[in-house]
N, C-alpha and C. Protein backbone atom coordinates (compact mmCIF):
# COMPACT_ATOMS: atom_id res chain seq x y z
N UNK A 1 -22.83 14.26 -8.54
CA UNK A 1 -21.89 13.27 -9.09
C UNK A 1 -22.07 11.91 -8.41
N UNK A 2 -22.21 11.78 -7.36
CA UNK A 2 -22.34 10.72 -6.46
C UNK A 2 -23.53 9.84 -7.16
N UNK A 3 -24.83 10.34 -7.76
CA UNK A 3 -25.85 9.40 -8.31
C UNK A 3 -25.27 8.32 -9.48
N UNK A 4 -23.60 8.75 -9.76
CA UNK A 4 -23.56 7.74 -10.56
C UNK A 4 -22.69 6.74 -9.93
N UNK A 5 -22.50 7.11 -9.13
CA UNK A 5 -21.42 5.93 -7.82
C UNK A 5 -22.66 4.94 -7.16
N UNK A 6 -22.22 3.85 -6.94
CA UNK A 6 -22.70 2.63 -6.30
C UNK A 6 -21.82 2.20 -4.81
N UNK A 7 -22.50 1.25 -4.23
CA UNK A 7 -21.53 0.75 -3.14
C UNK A 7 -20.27 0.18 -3.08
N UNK A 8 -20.64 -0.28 -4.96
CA UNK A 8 -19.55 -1.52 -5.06
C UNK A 8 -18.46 -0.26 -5.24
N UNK A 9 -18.30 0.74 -5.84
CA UNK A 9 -17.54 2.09 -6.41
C UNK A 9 -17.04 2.44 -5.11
N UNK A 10 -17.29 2.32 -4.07
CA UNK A 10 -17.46 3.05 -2.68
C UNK A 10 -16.75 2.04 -1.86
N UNK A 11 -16.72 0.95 -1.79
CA UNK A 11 -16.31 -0.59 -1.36
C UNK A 11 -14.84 -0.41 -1.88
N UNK A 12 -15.02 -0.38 -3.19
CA UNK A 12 -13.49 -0.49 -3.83
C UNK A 12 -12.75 0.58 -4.08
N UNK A 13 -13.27 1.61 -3.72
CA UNK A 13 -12.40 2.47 -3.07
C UNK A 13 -11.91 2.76 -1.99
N UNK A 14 -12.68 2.28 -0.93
CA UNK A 14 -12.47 1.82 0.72
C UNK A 14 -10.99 0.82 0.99
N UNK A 15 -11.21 -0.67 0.41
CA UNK A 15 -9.97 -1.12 -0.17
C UNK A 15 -8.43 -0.65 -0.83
N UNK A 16 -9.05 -0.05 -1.39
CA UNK A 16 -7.73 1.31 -2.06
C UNK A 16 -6.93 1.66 -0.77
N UNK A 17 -8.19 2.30 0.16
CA UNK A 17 -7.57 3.27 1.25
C UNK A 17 -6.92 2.50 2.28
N UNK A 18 -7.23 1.06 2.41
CA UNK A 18 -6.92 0.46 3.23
C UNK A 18 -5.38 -0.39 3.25
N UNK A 19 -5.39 -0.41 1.76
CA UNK A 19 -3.89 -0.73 1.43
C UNK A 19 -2.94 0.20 1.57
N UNK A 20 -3.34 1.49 1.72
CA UNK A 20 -2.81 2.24 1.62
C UNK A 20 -2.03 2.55 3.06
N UNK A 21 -3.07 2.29 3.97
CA UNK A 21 -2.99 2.51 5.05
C UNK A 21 -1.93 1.36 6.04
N UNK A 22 -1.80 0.22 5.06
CA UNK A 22 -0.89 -0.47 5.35
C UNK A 22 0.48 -0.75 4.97
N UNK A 23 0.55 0.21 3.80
CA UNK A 23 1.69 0.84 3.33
C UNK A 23 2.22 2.02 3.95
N UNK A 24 1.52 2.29 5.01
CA UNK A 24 2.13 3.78 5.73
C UNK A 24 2.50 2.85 6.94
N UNK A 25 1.96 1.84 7.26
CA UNK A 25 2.29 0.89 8.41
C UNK A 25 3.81 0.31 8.01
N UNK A 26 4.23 0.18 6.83
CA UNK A 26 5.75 -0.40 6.25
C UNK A 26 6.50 0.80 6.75
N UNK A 27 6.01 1.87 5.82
CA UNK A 27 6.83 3.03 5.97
C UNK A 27 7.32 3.05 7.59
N UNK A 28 6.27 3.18 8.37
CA UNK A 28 6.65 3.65 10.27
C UNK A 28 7.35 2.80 10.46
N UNK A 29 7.41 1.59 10.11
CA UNK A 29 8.35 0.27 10.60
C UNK A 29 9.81 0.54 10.07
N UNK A 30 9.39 1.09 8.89
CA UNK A 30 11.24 1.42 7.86
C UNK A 30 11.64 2.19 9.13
N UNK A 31 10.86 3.53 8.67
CA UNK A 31 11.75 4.76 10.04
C UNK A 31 12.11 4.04 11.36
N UNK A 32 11.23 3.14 12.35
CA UNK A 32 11.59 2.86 13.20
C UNK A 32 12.52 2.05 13.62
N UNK A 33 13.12 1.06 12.76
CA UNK A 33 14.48 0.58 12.48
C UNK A 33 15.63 1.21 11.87
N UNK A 34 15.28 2.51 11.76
CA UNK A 34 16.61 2.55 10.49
C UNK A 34 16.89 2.43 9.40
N UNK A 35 16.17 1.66 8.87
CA UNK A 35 16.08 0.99 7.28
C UNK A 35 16.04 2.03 6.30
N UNK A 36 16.69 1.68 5.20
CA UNK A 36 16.42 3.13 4.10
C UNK A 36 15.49 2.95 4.32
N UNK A 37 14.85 4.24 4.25
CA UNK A 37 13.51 4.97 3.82
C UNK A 37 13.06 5.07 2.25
N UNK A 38 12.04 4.42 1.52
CA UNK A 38 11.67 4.53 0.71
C UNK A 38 10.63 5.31 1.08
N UNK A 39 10.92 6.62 0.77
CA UNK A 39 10.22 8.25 1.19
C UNK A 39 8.62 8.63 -0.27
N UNK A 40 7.90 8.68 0.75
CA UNK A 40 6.31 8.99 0.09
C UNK A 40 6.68 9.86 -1.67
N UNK A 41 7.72 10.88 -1.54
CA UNK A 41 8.06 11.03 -2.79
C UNK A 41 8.84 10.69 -4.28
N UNK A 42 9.45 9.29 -3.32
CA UNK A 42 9.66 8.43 -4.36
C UNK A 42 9.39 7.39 -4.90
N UNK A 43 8.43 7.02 -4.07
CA UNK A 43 7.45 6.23 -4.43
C UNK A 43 6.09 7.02 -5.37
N UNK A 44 5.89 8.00 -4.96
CA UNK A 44 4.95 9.15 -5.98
C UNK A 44 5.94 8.84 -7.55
N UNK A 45 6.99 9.16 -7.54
CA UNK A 45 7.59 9.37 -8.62
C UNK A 45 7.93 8.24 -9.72
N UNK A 46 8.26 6.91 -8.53
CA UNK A 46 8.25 5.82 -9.92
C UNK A 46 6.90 5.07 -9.76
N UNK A 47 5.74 5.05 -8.72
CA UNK A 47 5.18 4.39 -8.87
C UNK A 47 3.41 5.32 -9.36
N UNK A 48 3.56 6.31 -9.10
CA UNK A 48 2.31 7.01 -8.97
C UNK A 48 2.11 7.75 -8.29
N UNK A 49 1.09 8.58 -8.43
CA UNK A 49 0.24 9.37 -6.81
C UNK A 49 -1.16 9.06 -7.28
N UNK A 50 -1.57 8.55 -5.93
CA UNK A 50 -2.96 8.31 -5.21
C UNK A 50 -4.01 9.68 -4.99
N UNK A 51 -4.67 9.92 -5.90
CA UNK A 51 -5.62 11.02 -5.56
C UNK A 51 -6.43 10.43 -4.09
N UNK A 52 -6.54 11.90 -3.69
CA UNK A 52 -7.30 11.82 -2.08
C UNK A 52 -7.95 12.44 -1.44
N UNK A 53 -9.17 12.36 -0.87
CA UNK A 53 -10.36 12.83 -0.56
C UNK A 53 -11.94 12.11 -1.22
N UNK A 54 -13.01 12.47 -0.72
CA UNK A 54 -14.32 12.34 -0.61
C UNK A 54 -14.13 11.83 -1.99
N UNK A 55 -14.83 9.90 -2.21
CA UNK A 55 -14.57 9.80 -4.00
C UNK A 55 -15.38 10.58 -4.86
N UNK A 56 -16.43 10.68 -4.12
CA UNK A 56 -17.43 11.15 -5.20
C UNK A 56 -16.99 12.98 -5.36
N UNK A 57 -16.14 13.62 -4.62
CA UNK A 57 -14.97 14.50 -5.21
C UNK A 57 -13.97 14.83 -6.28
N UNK A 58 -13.43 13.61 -6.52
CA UNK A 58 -12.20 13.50 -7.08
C UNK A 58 -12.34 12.29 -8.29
N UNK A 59 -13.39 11.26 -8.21
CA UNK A 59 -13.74 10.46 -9.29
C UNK A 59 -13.60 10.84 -10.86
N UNK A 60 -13.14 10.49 -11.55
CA UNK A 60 -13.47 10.71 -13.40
C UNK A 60 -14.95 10.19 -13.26
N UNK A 61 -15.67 10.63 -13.50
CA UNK A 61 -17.46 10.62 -13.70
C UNK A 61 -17.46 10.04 -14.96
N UNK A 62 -16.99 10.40 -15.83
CA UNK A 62 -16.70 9.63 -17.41
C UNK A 62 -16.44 7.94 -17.88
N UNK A 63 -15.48 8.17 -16.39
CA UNK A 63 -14.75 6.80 -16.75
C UNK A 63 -14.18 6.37 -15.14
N UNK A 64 -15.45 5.93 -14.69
CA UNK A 64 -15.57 5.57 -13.24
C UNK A 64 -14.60 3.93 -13.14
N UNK A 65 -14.98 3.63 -14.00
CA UNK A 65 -14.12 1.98 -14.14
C UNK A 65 -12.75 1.97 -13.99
N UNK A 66 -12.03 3.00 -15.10
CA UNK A 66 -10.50 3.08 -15.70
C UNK A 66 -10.03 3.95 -14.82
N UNK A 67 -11.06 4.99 -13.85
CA UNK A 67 -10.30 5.66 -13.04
C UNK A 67 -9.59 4.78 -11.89
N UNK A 68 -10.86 3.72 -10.89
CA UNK A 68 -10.76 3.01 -9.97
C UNK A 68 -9.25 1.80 -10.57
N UNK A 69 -9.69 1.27 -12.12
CA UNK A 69 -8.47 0.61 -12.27
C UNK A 69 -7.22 1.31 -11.90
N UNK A 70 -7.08 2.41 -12.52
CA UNK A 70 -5.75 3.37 -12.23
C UNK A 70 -5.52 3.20 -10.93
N UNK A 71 -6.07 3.69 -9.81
CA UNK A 71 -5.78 3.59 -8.62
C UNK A 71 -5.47 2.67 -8.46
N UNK A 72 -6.04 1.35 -8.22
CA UNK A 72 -5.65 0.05 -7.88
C UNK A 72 -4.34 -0.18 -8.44
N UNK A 73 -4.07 -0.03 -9.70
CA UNK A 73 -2.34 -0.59 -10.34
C UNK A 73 -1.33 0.52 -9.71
N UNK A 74 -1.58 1.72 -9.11
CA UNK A 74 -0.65 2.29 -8.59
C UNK A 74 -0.38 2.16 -7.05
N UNK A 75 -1.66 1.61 -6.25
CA UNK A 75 -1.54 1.28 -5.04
C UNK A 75 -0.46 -0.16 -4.72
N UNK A 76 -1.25 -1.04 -6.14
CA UNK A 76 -0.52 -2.49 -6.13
C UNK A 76 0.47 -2.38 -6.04
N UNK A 77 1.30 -1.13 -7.52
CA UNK A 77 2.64 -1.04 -7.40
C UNK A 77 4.05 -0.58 -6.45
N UNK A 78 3.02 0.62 -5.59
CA UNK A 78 3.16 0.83 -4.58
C UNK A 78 4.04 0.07 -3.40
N UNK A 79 3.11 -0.87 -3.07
CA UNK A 79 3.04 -2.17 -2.44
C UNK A 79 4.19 -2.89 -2.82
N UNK A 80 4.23 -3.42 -3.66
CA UNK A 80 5.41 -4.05 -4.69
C UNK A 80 6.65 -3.77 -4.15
N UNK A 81 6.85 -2.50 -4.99
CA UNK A 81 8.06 -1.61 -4.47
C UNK A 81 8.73 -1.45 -3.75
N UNK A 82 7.89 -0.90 -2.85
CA UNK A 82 7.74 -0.90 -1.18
C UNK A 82 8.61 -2.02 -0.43
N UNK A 83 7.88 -3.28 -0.57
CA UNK A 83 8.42 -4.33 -0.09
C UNK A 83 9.23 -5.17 -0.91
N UNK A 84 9.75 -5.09 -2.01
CA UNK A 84 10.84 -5.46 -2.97
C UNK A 84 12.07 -4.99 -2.30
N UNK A 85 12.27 -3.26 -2.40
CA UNK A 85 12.47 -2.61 -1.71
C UNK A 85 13.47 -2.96 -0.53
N UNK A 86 12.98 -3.11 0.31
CA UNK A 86 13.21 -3.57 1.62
C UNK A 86 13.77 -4.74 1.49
N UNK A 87 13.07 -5.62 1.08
CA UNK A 87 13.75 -6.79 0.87
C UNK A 87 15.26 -7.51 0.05
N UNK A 88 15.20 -6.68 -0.95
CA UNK A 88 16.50 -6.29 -1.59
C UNK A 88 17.48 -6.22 -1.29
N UNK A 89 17.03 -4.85 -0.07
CA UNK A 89 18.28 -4.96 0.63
C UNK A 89 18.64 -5.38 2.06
N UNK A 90 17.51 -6.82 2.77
CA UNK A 90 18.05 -7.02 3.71
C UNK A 90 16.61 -8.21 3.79
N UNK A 91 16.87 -9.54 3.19
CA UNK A 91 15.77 -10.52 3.16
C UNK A 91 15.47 -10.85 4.84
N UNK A 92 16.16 -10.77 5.55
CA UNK A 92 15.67 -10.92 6.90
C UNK A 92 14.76 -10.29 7.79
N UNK A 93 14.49 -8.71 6.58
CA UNK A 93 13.40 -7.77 7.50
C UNK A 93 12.00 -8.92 7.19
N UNK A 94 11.75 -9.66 6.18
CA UNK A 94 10.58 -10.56 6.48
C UNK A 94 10.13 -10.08 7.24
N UNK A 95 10.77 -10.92 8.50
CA UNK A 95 10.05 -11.22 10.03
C UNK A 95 9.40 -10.17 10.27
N UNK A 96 9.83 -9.08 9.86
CA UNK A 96 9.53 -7.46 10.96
C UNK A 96 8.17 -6.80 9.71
N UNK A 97 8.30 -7.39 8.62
CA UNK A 97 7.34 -6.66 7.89
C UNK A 97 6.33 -7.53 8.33
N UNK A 98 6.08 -8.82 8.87
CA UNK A 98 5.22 -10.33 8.71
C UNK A 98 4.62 -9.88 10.02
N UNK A 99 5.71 -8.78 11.01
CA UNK A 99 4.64 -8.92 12.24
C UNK A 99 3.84 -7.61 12.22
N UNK A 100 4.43 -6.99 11.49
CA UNK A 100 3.70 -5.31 10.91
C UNK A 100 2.51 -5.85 10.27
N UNK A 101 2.21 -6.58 9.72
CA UNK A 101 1.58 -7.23 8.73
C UNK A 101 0.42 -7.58 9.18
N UNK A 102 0.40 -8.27 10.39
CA UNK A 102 -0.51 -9.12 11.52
C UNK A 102 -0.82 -7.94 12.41
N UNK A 103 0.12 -7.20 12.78
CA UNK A 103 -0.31 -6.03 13.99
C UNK A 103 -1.56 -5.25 12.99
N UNK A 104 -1.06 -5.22 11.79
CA UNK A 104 -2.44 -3.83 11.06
C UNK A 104 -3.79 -4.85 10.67
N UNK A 105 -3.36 -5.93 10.68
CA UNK A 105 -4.71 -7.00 10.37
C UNK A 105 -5.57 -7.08 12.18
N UNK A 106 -4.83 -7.17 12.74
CA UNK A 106 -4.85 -6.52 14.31
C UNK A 106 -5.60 -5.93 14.58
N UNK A 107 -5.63 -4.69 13.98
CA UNK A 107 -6.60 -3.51 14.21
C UNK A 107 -7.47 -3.60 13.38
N UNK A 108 -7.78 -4.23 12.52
CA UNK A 108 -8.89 -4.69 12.35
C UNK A 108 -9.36 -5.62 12.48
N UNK A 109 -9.71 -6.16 13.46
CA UNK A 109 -10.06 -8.05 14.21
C UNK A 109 -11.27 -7.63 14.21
N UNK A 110 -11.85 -9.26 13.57
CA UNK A 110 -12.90 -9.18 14.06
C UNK A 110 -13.49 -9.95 15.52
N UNK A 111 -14.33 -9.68 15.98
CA UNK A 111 -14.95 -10.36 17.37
C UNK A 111 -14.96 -11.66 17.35
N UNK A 112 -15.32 -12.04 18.22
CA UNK A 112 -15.62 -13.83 18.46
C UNK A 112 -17.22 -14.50 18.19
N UNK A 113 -17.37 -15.23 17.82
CA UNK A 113 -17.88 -15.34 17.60
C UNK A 113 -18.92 -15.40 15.91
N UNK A 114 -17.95 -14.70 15.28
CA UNK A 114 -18.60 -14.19 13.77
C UNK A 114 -18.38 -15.72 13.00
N UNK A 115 -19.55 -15.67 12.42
CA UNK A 115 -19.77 -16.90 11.29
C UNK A 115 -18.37 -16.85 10.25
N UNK A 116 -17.96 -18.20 9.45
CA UNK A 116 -16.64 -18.10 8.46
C UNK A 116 -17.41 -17.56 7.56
N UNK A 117 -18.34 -17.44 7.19
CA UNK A 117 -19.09 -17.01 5.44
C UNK A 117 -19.10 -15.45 5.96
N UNK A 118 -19.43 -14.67 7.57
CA UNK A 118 -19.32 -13.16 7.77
C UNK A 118 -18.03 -13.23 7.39
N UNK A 119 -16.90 -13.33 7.89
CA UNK A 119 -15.54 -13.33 8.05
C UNK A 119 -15.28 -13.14 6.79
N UNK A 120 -15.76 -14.03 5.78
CA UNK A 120 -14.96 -14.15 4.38
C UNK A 120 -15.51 -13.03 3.70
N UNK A 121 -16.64 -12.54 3.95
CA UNK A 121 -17.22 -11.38 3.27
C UNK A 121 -16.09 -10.10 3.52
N UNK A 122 -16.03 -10.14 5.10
CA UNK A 122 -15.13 -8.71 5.19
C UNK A 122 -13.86 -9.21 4.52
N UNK A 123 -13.03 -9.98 4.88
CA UNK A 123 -12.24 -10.30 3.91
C UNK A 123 -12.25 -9.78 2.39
N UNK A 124 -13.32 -9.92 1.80
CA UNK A 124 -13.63 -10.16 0.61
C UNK A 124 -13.66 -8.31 0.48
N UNK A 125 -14.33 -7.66 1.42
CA UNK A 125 -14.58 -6.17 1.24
C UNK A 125 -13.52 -5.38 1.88
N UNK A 126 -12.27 -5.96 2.03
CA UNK A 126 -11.17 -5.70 2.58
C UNK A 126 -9.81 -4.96 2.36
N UNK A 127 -9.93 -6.39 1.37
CA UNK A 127 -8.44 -6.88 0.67
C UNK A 127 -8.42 -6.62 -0.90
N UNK A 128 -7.51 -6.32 -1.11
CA UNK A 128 -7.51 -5.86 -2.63
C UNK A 128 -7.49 -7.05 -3.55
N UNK A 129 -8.05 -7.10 -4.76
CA UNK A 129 -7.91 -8.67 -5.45
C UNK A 129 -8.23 -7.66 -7.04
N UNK A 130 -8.18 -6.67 -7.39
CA UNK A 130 -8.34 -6.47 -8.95
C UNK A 130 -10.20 -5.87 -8.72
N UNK A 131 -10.53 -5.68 -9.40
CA UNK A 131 -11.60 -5.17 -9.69
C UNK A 131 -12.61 -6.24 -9.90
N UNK A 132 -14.10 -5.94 -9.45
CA UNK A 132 -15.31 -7.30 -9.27
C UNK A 132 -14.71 -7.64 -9.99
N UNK A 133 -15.02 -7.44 -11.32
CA UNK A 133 -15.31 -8.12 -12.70
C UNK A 133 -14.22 -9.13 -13.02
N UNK A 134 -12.87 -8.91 -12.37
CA UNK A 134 -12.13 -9.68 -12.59
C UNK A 134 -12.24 -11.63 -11.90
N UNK A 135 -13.15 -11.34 -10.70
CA UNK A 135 -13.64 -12.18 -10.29
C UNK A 135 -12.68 -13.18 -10.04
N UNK A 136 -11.75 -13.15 -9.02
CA UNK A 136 -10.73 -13.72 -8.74
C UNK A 136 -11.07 -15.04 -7.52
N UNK A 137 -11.78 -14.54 -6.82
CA UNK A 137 -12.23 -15.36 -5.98
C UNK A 137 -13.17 -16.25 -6.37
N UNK A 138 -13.40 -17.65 -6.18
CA UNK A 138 -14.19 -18.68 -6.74
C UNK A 138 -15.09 -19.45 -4.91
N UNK A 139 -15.68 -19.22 -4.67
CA UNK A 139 -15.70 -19.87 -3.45
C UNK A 139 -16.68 -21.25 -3.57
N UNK A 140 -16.14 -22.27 -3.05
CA UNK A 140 -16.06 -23.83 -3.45
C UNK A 140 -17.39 -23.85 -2.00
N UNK A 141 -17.04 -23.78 -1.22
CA UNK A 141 -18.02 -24.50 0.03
C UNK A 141 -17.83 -22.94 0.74
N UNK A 142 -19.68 -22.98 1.45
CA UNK A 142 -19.81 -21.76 2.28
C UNK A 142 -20.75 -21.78 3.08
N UNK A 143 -20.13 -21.57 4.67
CA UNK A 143 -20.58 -22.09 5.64
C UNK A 143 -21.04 -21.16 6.99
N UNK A 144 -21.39 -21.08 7.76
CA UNK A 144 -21.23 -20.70 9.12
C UNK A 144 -19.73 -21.02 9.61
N UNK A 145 -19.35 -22.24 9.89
CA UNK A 145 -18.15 -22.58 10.70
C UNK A 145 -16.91 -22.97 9.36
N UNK A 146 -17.24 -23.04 7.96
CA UNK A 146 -16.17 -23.04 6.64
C UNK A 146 -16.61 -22.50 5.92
N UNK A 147 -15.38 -21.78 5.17
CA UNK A 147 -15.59 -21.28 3.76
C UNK A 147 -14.55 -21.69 3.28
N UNK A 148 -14.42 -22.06 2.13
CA UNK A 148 -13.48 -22.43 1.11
C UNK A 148 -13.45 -21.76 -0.27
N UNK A 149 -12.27 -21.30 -0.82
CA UNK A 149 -12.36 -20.45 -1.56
C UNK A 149 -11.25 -20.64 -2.59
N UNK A 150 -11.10 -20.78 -3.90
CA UNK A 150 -10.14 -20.71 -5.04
C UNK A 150 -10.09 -19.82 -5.71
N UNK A 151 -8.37 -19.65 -5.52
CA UNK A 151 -8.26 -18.65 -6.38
C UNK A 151 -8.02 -18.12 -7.95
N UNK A 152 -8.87 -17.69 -8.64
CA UNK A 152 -8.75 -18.17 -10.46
C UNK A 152 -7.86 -17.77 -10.86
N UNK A 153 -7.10 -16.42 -10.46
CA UNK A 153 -6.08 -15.81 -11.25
C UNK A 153 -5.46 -14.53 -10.21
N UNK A 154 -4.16 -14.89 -9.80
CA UNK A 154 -3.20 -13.87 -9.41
C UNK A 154 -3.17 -12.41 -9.70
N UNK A 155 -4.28 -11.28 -9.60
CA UNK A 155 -3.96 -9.91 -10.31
C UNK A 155 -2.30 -9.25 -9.53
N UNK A 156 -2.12 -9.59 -8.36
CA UNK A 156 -1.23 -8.95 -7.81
C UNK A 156 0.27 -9.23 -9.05
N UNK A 157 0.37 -10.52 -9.32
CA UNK A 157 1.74 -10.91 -9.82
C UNK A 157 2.44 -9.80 -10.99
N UNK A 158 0.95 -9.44 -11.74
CA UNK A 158 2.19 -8.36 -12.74
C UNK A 158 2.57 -6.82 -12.42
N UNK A 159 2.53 -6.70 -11.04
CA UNK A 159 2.71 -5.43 -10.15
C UNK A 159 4.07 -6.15 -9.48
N UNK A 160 4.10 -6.98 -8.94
CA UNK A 160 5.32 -7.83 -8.44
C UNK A 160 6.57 -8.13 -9.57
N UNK A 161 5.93 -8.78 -10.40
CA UNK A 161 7.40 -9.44 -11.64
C UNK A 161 7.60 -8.04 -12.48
N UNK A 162 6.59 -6.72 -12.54
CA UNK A 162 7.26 -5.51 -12.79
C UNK A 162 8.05 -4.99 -12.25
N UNK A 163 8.01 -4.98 -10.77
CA UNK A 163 9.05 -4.55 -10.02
C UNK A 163 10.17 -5.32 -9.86
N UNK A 164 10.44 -6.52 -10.11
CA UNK A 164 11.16 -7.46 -9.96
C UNK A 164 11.19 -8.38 -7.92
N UNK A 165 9.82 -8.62 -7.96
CA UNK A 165 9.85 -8.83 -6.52
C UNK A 165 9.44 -10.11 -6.80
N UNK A 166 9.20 -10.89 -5.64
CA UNK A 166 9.30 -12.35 -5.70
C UNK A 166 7.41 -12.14 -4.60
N UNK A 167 6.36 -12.70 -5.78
CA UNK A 167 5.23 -12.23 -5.48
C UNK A 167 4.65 -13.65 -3.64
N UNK A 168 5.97 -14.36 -3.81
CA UNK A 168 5.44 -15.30 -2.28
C UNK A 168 5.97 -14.31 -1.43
N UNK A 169 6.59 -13.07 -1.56
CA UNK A 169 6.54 -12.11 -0.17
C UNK A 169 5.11 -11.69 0.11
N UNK A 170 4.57 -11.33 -0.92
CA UNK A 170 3.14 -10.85 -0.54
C UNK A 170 2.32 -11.61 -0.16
N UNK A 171 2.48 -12.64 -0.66
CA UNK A 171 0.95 -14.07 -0.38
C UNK A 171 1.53 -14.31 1.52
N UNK A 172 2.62 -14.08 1.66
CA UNK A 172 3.51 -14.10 2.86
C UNK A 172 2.55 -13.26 4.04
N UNK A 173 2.76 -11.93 3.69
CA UNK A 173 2.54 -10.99 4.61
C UNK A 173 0.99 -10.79 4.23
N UNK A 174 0.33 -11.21 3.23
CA UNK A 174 -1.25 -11.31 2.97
C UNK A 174 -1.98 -12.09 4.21
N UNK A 175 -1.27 -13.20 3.95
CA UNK A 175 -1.65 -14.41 5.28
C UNK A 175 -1.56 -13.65 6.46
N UNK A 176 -0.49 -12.84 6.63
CA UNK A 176 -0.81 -12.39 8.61
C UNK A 176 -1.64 -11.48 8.34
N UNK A 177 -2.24 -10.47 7.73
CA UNK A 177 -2.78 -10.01 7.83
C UNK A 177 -4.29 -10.39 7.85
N UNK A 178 -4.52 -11.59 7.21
CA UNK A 178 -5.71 -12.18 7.46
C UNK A 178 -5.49 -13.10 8.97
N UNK A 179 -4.26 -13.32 9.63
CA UNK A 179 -4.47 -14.21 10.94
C UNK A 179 -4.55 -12.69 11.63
N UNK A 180 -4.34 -11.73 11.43
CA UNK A 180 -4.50 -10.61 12.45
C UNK A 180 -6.10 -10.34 12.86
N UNK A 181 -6.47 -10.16 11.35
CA UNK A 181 -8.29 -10.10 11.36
C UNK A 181 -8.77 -10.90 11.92
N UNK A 182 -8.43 -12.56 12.42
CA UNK A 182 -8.91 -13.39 12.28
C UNK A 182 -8.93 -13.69 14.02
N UNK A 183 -7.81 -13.02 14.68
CA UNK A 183 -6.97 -13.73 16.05
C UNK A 183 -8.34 -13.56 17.17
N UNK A 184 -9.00 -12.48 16.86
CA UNK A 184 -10.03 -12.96 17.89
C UNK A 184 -11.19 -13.61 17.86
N UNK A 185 -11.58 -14.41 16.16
CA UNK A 185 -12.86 -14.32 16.20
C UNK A 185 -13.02 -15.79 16.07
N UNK A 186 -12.27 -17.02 16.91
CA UNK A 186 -12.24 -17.92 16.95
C UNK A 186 -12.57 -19.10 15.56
N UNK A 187 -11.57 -18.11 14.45
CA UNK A 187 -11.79 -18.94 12.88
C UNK A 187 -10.23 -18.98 12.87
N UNK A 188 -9.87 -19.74 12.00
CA UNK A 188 -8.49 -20.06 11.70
C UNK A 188 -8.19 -19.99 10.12
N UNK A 189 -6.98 -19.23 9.53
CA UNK A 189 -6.84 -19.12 7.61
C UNK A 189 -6.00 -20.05 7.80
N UNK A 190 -6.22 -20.80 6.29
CA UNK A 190 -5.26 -21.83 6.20
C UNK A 190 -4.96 -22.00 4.38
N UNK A 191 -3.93 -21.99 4.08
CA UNK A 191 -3.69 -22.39 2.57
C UNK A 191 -3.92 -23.53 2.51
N UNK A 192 -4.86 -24.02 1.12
CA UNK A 192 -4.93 -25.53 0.89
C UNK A 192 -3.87 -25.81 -0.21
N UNK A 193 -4.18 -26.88 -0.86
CA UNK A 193 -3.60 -26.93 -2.64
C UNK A 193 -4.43 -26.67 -3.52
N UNK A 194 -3.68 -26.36 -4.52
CA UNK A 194 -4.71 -26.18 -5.90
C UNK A 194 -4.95 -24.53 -5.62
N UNK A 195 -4.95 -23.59 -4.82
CA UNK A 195 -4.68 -22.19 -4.80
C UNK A 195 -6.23 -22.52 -4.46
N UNK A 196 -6.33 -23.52 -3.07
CA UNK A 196 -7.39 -22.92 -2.28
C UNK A 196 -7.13 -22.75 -1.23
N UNK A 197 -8.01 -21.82 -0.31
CA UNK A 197 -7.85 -20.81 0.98
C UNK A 197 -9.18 -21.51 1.72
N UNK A 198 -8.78 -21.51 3.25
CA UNK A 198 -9.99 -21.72 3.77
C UNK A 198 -9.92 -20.93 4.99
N UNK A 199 -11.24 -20.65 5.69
CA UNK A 199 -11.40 -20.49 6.82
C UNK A 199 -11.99 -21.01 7.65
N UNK A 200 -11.48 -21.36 8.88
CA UNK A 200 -12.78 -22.75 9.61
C UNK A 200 -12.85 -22.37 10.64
N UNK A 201 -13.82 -22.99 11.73
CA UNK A 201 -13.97 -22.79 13.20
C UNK A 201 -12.64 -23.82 13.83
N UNK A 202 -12.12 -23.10 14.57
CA UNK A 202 -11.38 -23.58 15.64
C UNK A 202 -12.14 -25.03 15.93
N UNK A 203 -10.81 -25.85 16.68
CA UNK A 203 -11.15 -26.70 17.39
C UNK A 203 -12.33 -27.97 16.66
């Protein structure tokens, strides 16, 4: 089964897992305050379940595209939820999701030293943005010490205004998680205008 999987199939399912993995990072933060618990089975129930294990296991072989889409709109929604959720009922956890946010971008830092065009790649093989083809990312200038990057079209927002969440929480806690990746490798993220993103060398 695997001869019909590619890297990019393998990449964007990696991504999948990684959001995922930062949605179990919300969850430990809920329990560890107290906070209702929005519990793994109710989130299964209005938002989906995430098939899991080895992809080239568990893949639709048929329909390798619409499967990976599926995943992605239930992880997104996930996400959504999740932090709608929370927020709903207490807009001040922000802070505590924003530093959860940065601590899991944290653990994945990169070193010092790494070029902005390496940086933006992992970024790019990271973070969830919709599927290639949707081609969300536009990148304007690309550099060793800058990359600059526009963004064409929001996939996250109709996972957000479904749930009824306010989609600048996510662009919110998106950002620390890219200053988490970012804190050791002497590059700095910065929002521009016009829904461009950059990354530059320090100093």
């Amino acid at each position: 089964m695997s001869a019909f999987l590619g890297p990019i199939h393998y990449c964007l399912y990696n991504k999948i897992q990684l959001q995922e993995e930062w949605i179990r990072s919300i969850l430990n933060i809920s329990a560890q305050n107290g906070w209702e618990i929005v519990a793994d089975q109710k989130l299964e129930s209005i938002c989906g379940k995430l098939e899991s294990g080895p992809l080239e296991e568990i893949i639709d072989q048929t329909n390798i595209h619409g499967w990976l889409q599926q995943q992605i709109a239930i992880s997104e929604t996930r996400l959504a939820f999740l932090v709608t959720t929370l927020l709903n009922e207490d807009a001040s956890r922000l802070a505590a999701l924003k530093q959860t946010a940065f601590q899991f971008g944290e653990k994945h830092a990169l070193q010092d030293g790494v070029g902005a065009d390496d940086a933006f790649k992992v970024l790019e093989d990271s973070l969830l943005d919709g599927m290639p083809c949707d081609h969300v990312n536009h990148v304007v200038e690309r550099g060793i010490d800058k990359v600059i990057w526009q963004k064409e079209q929001y996939v996250q927002r109709q996972y957000w205004d479904q749930v009824g969440g306010d989609i600048a929480a996510y662009e919110t806690l998106r950002a620390e998680i890219i200053k988490g990746i970012l804190i050791r490798s002497g590059l700095e993220y910065h929002r521009l205008e016009n829904n461009e993103y950059e990354i530059s060398r320090k100093g």
